[in-house]
PDB file of N, CA and C in Angstrom:
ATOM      1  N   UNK A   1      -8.677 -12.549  17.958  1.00  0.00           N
ATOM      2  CA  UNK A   1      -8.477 -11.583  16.893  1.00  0.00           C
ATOM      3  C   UNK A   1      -8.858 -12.205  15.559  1.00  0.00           C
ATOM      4  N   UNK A   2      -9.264 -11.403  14.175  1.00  0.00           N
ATOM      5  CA  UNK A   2      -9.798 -11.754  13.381  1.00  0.00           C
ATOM      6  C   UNK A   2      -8.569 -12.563  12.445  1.00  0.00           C
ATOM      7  N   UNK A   3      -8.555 -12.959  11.444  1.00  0.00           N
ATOM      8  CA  UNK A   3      -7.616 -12.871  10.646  1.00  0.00           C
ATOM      9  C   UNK A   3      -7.765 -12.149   9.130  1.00  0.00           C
ATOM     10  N   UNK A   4      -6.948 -11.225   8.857  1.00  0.00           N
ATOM     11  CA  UNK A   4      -6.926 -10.342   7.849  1.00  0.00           C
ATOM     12  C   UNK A   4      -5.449 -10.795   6.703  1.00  0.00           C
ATOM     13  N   UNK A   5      -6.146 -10.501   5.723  1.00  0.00           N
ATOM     14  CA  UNK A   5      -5.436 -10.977   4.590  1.00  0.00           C
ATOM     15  C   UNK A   5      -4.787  -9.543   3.724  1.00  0.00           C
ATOM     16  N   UNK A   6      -3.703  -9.191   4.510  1.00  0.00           N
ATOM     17  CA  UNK A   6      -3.525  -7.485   3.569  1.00  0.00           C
ATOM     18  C   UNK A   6      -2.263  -8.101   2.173  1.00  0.00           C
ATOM     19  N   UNK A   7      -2.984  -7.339   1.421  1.00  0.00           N
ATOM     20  CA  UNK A   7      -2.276  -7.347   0.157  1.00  0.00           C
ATOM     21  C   UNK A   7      -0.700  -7.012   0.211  1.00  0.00           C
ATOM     22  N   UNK A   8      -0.070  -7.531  -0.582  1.00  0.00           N
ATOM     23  CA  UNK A   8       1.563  -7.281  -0.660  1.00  0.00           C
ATOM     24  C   UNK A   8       1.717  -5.594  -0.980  1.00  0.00           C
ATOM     25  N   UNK A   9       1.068  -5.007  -2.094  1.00  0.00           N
ATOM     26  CA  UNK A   9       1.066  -3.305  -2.412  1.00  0.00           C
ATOM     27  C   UNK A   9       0.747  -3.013  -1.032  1.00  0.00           C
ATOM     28  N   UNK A  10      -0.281  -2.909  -0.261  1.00  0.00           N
ATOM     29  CA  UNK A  10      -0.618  -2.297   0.986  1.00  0.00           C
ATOM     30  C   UNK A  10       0.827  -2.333   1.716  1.00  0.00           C
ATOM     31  N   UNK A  11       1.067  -3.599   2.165  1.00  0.00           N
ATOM     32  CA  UNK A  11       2.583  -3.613   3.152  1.00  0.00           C
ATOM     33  C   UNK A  11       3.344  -3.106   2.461  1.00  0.00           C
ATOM     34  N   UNK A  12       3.674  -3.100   0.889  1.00  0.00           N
ATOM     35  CA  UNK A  12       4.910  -2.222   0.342  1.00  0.00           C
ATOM     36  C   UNK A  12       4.292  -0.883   0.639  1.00  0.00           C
ATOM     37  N   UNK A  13       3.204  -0.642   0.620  1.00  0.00           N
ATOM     38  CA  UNK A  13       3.263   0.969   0.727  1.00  0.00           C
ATOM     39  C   UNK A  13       3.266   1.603   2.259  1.00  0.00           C
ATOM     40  N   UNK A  14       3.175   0.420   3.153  1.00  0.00           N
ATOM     41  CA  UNK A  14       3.097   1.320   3.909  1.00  0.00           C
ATOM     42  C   UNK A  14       4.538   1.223   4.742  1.00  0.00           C
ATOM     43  N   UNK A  15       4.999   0.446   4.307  1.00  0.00           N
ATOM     44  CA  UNK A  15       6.920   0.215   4.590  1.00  0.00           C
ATOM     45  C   UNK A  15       7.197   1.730   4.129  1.00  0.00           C
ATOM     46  N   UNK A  16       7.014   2.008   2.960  1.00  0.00           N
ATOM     47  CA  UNK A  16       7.363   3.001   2.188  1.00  0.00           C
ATOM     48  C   UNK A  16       7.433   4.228   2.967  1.00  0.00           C
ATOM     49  N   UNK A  17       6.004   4.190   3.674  1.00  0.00           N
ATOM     50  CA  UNK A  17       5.271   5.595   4.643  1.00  0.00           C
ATOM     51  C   UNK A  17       6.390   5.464   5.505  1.00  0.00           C
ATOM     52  N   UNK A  18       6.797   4.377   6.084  1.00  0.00           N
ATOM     53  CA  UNK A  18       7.306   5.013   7.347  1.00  0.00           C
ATOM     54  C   UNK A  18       9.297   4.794   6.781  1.00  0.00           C
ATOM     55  N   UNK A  19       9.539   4.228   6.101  1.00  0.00           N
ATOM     56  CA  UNK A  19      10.907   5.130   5.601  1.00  0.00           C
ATOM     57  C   UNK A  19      11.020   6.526   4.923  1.00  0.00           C
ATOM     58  N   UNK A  20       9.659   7.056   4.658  1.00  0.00           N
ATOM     59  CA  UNK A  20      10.065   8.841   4.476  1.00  0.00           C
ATOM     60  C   UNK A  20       9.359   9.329   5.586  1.00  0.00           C
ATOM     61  N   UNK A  21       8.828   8.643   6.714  1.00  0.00           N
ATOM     62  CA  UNK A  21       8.262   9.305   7.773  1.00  0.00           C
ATOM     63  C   UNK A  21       9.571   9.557   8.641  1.00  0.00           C
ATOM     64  N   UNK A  22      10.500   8.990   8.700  1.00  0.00           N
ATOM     65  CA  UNK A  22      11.930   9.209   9.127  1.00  0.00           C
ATOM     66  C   UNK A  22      12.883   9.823   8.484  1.00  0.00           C
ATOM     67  N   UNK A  23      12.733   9.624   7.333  1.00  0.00           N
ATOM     68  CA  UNK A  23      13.376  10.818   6.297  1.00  0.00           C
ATOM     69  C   UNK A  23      12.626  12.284   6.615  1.00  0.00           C
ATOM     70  N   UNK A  24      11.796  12.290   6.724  1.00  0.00           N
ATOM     71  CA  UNK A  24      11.280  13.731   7.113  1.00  0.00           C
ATOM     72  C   UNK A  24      11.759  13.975   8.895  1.00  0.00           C
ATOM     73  N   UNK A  25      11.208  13.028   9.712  1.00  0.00           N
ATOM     74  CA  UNK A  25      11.994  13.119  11.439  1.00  0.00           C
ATOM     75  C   UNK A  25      13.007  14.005  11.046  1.00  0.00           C
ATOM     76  N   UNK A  26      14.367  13.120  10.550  1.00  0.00           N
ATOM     77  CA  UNK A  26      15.663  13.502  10.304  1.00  0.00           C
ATOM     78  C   UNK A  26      15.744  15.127  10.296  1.00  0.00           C
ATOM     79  N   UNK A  27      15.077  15.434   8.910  1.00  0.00           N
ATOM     80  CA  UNK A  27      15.430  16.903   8.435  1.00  0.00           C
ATOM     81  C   UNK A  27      14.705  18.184   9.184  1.00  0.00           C
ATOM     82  N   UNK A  28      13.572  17.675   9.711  1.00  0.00           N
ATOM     83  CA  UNK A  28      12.780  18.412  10.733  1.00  0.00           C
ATOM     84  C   UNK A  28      13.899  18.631  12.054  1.00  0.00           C
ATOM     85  N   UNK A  29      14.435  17.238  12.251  1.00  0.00           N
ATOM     86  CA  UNK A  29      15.275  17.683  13.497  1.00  0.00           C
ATOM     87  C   UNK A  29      16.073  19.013  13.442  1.00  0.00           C
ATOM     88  N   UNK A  30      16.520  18.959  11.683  1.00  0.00           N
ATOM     89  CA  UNK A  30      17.946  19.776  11.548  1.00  0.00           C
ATOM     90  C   UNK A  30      17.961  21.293  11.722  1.00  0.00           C
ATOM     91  N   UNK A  31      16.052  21.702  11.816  1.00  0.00           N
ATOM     92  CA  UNK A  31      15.625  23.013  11.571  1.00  0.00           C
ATOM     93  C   UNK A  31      15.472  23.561  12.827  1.00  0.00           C
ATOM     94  N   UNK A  32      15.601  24.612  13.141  1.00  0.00           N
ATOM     95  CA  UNK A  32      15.163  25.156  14.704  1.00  0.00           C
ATOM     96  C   UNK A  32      13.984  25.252  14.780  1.00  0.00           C
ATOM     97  N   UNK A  33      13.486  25.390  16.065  1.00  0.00           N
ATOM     98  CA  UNK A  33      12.091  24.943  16.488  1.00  0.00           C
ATOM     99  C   UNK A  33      11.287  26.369  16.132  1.00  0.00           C
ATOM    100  N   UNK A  34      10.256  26.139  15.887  1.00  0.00           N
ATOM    101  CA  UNK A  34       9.257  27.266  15.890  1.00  0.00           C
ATOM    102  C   UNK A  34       9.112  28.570  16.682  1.00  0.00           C
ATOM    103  N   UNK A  35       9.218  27.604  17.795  1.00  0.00           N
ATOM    104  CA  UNK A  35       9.301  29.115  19.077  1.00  0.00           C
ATOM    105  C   UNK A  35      10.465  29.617  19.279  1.00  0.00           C
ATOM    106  N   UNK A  36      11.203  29.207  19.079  1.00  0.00           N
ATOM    107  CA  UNK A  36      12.666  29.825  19.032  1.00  0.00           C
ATOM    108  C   UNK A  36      12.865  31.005  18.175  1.00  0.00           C
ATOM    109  N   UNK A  37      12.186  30.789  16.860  1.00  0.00           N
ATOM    110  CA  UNK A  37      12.233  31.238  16.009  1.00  0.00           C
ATOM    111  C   UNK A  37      10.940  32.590  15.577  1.00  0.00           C
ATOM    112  N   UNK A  38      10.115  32.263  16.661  1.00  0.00           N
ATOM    113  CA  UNK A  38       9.286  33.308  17.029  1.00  0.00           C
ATOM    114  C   UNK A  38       9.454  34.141  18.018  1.00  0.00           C
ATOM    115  N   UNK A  39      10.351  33.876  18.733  1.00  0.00           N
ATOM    116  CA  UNK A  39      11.201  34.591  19.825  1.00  0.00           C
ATOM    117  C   UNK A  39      12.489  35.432  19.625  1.00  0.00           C
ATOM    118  N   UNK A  40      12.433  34.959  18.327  1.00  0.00           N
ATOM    119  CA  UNK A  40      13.468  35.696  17.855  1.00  0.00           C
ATOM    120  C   UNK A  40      15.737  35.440  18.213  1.00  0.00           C
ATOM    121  N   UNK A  41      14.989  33.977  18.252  1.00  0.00           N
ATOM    122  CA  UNK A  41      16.533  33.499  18.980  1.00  0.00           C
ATOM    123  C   UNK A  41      17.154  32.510  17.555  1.00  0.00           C
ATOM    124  N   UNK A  42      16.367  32.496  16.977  1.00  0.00           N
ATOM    125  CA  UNK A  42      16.841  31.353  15.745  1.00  0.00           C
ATOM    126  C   UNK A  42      16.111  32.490  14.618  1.00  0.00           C
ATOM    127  N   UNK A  43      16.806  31.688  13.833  1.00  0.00           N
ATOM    128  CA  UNK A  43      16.504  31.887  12.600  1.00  0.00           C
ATOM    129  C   UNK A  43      16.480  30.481  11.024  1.00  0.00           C
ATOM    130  N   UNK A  44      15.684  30.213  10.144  1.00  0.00           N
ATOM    131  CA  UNK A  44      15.739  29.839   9.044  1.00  0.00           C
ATOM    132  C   UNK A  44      16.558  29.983   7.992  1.00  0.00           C
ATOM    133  N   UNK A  45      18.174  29.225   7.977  1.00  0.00           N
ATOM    134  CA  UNK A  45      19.170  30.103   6.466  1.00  0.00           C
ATOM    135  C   UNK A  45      18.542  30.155   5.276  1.00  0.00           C
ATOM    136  N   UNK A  46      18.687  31.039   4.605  1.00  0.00           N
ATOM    137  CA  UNK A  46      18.385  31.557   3.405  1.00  0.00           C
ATOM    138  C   UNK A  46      19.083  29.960   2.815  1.00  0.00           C
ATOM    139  N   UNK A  47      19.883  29.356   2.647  1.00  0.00           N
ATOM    140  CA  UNK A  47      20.477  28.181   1.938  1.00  0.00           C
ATOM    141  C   UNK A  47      20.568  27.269   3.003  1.00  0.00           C
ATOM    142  N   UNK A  48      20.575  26.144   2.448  1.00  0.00           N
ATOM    143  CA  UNK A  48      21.002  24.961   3.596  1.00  0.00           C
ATOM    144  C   UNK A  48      22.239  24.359   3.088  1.00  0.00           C
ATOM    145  N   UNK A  49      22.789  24.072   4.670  1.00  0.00           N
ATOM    146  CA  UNK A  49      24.412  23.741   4.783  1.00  0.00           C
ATOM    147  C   UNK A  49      24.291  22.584   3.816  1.00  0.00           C
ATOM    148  N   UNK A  50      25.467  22.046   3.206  1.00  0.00           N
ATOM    149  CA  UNK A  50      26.152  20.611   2.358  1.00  0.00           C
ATOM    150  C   UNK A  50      25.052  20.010   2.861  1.00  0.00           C
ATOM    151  N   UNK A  51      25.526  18.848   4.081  1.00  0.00           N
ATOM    152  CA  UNK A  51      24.680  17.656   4.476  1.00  0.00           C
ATOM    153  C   UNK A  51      23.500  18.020   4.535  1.00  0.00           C
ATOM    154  N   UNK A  52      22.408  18.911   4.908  1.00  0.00           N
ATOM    155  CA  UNK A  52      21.152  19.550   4.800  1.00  0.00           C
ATOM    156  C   UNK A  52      20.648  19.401   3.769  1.00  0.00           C
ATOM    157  N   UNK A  53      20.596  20.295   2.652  1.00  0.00           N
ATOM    158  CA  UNK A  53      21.110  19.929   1.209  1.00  0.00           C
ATOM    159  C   UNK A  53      20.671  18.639   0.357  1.00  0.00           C
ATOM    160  N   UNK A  54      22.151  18.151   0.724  1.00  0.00           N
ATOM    161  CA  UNK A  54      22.061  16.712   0.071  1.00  0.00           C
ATOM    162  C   UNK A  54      20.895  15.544   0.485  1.00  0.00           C
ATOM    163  N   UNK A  55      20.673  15.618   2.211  1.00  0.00           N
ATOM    164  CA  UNK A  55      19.893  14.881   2.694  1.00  0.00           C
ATOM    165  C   UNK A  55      18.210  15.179   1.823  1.00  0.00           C
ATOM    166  N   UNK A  56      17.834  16.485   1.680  1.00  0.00           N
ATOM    167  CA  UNK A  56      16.762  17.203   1.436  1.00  0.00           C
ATOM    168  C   UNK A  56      16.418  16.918  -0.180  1.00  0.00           C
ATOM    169  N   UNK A  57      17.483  16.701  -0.960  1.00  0.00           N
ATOM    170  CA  UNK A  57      17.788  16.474  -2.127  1.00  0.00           C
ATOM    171  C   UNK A  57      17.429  14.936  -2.411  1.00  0.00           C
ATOM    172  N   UNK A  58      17.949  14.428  -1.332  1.00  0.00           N
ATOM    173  CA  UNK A  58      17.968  13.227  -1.702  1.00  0.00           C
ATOM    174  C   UNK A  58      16.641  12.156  -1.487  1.00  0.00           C
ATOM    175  N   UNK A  59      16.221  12.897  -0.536  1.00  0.00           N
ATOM    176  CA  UNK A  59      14.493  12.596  -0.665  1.00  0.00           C
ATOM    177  C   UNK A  59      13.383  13.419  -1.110  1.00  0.00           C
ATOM    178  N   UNK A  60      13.436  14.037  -2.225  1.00  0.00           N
ATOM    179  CA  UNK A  60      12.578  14.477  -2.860  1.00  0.00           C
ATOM    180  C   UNK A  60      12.037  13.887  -4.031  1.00  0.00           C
ATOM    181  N   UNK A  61      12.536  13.307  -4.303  1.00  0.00           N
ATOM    182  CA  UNK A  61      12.496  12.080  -5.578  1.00  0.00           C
ATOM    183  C   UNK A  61      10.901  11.084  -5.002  1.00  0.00           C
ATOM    184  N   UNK A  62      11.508  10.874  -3.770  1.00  0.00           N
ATOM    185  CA  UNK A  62      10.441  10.184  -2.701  1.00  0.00           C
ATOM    186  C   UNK A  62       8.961  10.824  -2.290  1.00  0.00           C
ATOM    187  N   UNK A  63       9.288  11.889  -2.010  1.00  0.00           N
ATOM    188  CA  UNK A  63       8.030  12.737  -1.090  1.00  0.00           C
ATOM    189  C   UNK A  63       6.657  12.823  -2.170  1.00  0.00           C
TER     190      UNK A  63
END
């Protein structure tokens, strides 16, 4: 294998990518699935619960 010299910004940024790539996992989990919701078995709340919310809130600063 070669040896590559990646810059410190590159690894900070891409640390970065994947702690809001899990911050997003998280909140995606919290939503019902698509087909469910095209099937007419779920639905999207008009508001999101407290912890929903706060979590959603709290990484937007980030995104």
């Amino acid at each position: 294998m070669a040896d590559y010299e990646f810059s410190d910004d590159l690894v900070a940024a891409q640390r970065a990518f994947y702690v809001q790539q899990a911050v997003i996992e998280r909140l995606t989990a919290l939503e019902p699935r698509p087909t469910l919701i095209a099937a007419g078995k779920a639905s999207v709340p008009e508001k999101l619960s407290g912890p929903v919310r706060k979590s959603f809130e709290g990484s937007r600063g980030c995104l």
